[in-house]
Each structure stands twice: as structure tokens, then as C-alpha cells.
C-alpha atoms as a PDB file:
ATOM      1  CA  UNK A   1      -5.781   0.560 -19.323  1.00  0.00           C
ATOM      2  CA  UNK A   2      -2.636   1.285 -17.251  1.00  0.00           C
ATOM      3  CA  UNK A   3      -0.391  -1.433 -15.993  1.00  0.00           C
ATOM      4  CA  UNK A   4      -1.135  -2.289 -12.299  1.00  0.00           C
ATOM      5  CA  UNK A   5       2.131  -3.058  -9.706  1.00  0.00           C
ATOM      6  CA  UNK A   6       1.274  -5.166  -6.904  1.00  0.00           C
ATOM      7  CA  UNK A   7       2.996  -5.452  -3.804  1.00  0.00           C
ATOM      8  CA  UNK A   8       3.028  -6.507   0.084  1.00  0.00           C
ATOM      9  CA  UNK A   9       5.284  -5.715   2.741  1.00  0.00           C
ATOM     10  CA  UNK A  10       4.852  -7.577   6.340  1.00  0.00           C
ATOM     11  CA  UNK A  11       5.413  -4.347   8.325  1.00  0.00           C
ATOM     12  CA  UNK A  12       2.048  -3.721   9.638  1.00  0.00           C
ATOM     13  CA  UNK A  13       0.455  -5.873   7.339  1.00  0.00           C
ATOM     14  CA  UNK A  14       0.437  -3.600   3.741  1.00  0.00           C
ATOM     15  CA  UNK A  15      -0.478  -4.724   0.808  1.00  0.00           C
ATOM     16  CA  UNK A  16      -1.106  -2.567  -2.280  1.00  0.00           C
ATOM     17  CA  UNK A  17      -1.546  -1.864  -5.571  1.00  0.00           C
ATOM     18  CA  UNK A  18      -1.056   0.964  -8.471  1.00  0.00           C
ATOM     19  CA  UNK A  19      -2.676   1.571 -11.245  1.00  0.00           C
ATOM     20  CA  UNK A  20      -1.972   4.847 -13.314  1.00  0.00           C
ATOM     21  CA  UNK A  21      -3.142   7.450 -10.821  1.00  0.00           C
ATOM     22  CA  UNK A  22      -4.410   5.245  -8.351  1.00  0.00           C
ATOM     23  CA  UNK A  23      -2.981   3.847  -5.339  1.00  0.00           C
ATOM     24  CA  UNK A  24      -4.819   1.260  -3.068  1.00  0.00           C
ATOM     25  CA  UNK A  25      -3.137   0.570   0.295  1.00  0.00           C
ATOM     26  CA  UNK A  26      -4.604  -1.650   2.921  1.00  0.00           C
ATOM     27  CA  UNK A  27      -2.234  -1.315   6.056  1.00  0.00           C
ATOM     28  CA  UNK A  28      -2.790  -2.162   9.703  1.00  0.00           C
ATOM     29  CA  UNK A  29      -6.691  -3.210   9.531  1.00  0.00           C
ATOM     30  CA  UNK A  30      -6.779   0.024   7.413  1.00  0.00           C
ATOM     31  CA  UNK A  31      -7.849   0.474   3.643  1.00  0.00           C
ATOM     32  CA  UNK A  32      -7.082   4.092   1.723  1.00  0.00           C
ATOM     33  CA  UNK A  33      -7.846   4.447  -2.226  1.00  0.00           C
ATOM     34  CA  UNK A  34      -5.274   7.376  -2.902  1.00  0.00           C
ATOM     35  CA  UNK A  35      -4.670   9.306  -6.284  1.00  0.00           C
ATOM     36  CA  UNK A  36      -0.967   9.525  -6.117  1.00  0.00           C
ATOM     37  CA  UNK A  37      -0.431  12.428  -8.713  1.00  0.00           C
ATOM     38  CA  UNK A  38      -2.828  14.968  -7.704  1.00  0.00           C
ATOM     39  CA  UNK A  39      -1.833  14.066  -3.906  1.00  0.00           C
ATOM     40  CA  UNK A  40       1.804  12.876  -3.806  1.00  0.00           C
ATOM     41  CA  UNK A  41       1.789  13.205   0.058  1.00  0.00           C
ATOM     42  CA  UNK A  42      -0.875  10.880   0.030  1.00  0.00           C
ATOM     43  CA  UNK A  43      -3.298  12.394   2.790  1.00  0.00           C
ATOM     44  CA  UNK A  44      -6.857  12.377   0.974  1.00  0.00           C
ATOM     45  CA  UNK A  45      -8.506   9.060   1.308  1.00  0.00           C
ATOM     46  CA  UNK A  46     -11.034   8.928  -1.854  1.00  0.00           C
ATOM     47  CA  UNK A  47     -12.442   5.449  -0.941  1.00  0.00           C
ATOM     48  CA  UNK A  48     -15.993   6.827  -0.343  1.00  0.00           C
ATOM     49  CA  UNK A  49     -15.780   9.534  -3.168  1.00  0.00           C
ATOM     50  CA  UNK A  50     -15.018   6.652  -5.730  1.00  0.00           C
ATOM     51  CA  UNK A  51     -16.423   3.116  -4.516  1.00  0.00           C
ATOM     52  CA  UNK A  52     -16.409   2.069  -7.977  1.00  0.00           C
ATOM     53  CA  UNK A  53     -12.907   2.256  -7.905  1.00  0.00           C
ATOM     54  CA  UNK A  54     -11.840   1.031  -4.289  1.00  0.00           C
ATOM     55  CA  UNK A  55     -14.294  -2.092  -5.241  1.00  0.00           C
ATOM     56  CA  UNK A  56     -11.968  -2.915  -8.314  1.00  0.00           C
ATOM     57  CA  UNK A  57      -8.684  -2.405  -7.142  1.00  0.00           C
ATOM     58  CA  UNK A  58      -9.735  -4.253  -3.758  1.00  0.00           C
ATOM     59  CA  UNK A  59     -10.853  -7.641  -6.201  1.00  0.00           C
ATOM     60  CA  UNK A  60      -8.081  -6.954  -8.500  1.00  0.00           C
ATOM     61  CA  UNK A  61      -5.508  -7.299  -5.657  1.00  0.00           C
ATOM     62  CA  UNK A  62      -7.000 -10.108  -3.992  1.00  0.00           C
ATOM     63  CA  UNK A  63      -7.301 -11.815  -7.564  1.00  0.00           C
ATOM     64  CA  UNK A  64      -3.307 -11.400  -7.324  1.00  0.00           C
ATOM     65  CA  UNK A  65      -2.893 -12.054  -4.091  1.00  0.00           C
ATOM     66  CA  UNK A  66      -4.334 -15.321  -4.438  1.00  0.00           C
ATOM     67  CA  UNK A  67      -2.181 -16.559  -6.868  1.00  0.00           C
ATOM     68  CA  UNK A  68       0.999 -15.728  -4.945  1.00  0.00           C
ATOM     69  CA  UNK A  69       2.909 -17.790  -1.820  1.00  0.00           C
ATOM     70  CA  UNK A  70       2.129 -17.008   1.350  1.00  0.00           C
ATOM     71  CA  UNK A  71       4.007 -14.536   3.332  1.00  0.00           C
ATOM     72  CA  UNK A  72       6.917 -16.184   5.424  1.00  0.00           C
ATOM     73  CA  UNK A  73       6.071 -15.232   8.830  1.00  0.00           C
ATOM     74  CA  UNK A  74      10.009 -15.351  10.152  1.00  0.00           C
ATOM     75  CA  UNK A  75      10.685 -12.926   7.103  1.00  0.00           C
ATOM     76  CA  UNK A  76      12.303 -10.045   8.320  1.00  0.00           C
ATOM     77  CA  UNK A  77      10.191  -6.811   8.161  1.00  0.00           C
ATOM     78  CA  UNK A  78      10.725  -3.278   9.073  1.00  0.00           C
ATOM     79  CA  UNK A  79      10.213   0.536   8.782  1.00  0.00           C
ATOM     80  CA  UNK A  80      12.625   2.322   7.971  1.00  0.00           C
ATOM     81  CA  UNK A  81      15.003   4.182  10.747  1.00  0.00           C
ATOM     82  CA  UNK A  82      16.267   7.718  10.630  1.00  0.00           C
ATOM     83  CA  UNK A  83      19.804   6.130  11.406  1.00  0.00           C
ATOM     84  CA  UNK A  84      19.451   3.772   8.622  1.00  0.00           C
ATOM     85  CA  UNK A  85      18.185   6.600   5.787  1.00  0.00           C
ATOM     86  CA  UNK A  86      18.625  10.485   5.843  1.00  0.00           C
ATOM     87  CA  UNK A  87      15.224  11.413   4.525  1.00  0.00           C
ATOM     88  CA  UNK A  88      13.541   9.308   7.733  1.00  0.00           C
ATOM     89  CA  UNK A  89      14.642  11.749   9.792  1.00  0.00           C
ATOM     90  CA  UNK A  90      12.618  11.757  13.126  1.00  0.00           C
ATOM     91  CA  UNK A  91      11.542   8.171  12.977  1.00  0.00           C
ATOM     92  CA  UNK A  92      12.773   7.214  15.952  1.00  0.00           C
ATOM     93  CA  UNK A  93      12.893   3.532  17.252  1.00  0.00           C
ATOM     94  CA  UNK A  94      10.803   2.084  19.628  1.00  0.00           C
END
């Protein structure tokens, strides 16, 4: 089995995890199961085509996230600007 990555980032709330192909990513009350190779933009949400899946990586992460400290609420979090990084371009500030 392929090596999972786990990671969490406060800007609207993502959390996610990889795992060979697959890419879970739970992000602003939203959840997307994602196979990053045959979709590297990342538009096809295959959460309902493969449950079996989404159910595993979803109990994996939490399994992971429960081991971990709690998010620091004053930690600074943001997207990145198109001032800040060239290929952001258009990502204008609020």
C-alpha cells in the first residue's frame, strides 16, 4: 500500500490526505475524493463513484487527526496573493 501524507491548513478549514492516486480534501464544510493523476486540475469529485474509498481515507484521516495538537486558532493563515506569487495571478484580495 502507498504511503499516505496528511495535512491541514486553517484557511477555510482544509484538511487532507494522499494516498498514491488519491487525494481526499475536506475544505469549507466541503468533502471531494479526487484522483490526482488522471485529474491533476482536480475538478472531478469521485466521492459517490468510490464510497469505499472516501469512507477509508475519511477514518484514516480522522485516525491521524486525532492524534495530533489542536490547531492554534491565532495561527496565521492565508491564500495565497497574486502579488505575493506569479502563478496566482488573478487572485485578487478582498
Amino acid at each position: 500500500m502507498p504511503r499516505a501524507l496528511f495535512w491541514r491548513y486553517r484557511w477555510q478549514q482544509q484538511q487532507a490526505m494522499r494516498e498514491g492516486n488519491w487525494k481526499l480534501l475536506r475544505m469549507a464544510g466541503n468533502s471531494f475524493l479526487l484522483d490526482v493523476v488522471k485529474d491533476p486540475l482536480e475538478r472531478a469529485n469521485l466521492k459517490s463513484a468510490y464510497p469505499e474509498v472516501f469512507a477509508r481515507m475519511n477514518a484514516a484521516y480522522d485516525a491521524w487527526n486525532a492524534g495530533m495538537l489542536p490547531e492554534d486558532p491565532k495561527a496565521y493563515s492565508h491564500p495565497s496573493w497574486a502579488d505575493e506569487e506569479a502563478d496566482h495571478y488573478g487572485n485578487r484580495r478582498p
